[in-house]
C-alpha atoms as a PDB file:
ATOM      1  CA  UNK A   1      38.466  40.156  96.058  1.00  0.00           C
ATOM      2  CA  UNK A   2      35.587  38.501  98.203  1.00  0.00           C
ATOM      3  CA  UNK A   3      37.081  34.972  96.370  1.00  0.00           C
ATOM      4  CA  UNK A   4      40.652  35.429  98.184  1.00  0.00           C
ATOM      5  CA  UNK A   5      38.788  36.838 101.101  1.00  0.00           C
ATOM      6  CA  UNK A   6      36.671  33.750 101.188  1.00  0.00           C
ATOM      7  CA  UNK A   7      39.676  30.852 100.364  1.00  0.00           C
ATOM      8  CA  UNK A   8      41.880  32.637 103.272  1.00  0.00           C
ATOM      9  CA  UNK A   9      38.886  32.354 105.860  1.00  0.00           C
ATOM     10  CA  UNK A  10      38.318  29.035 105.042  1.00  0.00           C
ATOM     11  CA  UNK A  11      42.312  27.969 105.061  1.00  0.00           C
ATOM     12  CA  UNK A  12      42.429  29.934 108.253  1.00  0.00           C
ATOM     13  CA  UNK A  13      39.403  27.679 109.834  1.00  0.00           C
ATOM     14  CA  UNK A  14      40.715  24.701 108.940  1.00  0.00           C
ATOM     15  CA  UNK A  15      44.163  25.075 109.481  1.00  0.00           C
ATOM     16  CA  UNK A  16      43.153  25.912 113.038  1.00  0.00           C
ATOM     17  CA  UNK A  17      41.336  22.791 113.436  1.00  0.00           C
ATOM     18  CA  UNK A  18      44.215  21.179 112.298  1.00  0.00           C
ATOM     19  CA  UNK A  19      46.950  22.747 114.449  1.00  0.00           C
ATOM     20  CA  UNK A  20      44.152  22.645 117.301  1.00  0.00           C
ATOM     21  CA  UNK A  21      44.360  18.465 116.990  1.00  0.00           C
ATOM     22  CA  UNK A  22      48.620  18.894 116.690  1.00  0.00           C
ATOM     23  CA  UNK A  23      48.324  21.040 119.813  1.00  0.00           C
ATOM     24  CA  UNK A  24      45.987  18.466 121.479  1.00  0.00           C
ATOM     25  CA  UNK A  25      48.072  15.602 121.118  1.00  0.00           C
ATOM     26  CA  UNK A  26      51.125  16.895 122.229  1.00  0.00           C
ATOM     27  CA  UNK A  27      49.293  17.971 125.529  1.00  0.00           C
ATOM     28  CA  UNK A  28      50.637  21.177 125.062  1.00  0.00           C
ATOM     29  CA  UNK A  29      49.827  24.230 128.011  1.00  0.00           C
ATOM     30  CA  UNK A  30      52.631  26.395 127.641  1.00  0.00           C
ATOM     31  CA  UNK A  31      49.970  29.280 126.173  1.00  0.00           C
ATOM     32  CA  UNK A  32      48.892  31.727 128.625  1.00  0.00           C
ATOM     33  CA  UNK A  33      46.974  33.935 126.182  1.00  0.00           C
ATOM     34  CA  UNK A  34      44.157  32.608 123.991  1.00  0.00           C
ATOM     35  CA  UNK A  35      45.268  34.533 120.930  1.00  0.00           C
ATOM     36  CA  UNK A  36      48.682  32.658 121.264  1.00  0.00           C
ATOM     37  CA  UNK A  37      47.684  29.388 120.880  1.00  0.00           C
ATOM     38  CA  UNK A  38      44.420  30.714 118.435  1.00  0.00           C
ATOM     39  CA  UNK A  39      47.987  31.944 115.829  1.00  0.00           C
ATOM     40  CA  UNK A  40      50.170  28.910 116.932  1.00  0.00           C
ATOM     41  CA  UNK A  41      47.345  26.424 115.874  1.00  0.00           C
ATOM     42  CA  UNK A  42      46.372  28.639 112.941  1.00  0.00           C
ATOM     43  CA  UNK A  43      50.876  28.535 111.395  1.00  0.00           C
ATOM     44  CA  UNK A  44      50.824  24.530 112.357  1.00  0.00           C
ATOM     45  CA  UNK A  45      47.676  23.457 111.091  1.00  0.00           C
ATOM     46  CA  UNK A  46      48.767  25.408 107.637  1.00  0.00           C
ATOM     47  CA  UNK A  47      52.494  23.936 108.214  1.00  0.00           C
ATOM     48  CA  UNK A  48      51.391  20.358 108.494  1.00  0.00           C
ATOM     49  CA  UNK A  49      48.815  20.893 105.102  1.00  0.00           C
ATOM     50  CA  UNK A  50      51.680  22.181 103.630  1.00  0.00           C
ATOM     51  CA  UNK A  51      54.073  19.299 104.396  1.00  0.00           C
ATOM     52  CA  UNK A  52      51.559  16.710 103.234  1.00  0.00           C
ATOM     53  CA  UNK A  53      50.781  17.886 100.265  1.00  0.00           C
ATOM     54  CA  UNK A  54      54.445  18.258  99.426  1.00  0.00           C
ATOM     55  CA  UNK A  55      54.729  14.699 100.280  1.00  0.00           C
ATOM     56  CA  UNK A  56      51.719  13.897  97.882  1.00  0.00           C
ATOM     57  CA  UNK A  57      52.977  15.659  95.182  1.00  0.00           C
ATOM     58  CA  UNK A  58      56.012  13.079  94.663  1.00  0.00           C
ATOM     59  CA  UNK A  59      53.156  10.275  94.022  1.00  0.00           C
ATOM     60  CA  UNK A  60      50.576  12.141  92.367  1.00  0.00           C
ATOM     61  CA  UNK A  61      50.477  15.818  90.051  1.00  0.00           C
ATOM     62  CA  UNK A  62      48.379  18.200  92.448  1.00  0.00           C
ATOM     63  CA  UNK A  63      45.643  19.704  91.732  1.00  0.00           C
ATOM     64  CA  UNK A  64      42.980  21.952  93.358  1.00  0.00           C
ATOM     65  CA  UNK A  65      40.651  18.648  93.404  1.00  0.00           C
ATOM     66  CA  UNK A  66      43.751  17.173  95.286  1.00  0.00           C
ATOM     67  CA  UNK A  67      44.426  20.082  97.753  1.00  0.00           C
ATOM     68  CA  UNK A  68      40.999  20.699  98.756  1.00  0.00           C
ATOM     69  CA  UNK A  69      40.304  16.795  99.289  1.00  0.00           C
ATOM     70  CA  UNK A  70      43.186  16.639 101.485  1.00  0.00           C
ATOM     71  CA  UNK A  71      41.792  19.410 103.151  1.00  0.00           C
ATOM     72  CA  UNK A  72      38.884  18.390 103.858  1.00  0.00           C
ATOM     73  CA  UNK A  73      40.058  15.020 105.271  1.00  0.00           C
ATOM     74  CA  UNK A  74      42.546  16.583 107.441  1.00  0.00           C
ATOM     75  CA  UNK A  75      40.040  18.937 109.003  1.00  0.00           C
ATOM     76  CA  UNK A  76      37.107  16.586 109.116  1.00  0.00           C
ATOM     77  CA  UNK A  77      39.402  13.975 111.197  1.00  0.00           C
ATOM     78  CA  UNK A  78      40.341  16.559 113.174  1.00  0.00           C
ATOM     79  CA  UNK A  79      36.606  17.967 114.214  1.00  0.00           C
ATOM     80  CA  UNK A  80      36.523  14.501 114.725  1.00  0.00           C
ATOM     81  CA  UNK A  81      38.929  13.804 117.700  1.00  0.00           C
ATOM     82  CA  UNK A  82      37.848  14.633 121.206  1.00  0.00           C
ATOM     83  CA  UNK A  83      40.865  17.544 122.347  1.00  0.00           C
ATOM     84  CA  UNK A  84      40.202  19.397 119.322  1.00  0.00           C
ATOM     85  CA  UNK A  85      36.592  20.751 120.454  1.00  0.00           C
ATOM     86  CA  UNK A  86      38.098  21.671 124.076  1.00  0.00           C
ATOM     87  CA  UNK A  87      41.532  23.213 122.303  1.00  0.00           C
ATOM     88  CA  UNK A  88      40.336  26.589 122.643  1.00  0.00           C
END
């Protein structure tokens, strides 16, 4: 149980970060609540993971090697970009 509790916190970080960068370079301020753009970032981060890793899996088999490699790349160029930090 603390495994599951433990991959969903960690999906849930970094598919923030992720959907944080999406928001960021769309330049998006329609969200007047925090929590609204905290979910919105949270469902697009986990979207766009999704979507790539549907696109990988017509090259290469997937694995959980492969899924947590492109997670880790997705999230560590987003920390990386400069809107992400100031998203929230």
């Amino acid at each position: 149980m603390i495994f599951c509790l433990a991959s969903w916190i960690f999906l849930a970080v970094c598919g923030g970060a992720v959907g944080s960068a999406i928001l960021a370079l769309t330049q998006n301020s329609l969200f007047s609540h925090v929590g609204d753009r905290v979910v919105t970032a949270t469902w697009l981060g986990i979207l766009g993971a999704a979507a790539l890793l549907l696109g990988l899996s017509v090259i290469v088999p997937l694995s959980p090697a492969v899924g947590l490699s492109l997670i880790v790349v997705l999230h560590s160029c987003c920390i990386l970009q400069q809107g992400c930090a100031t998203g929230f």
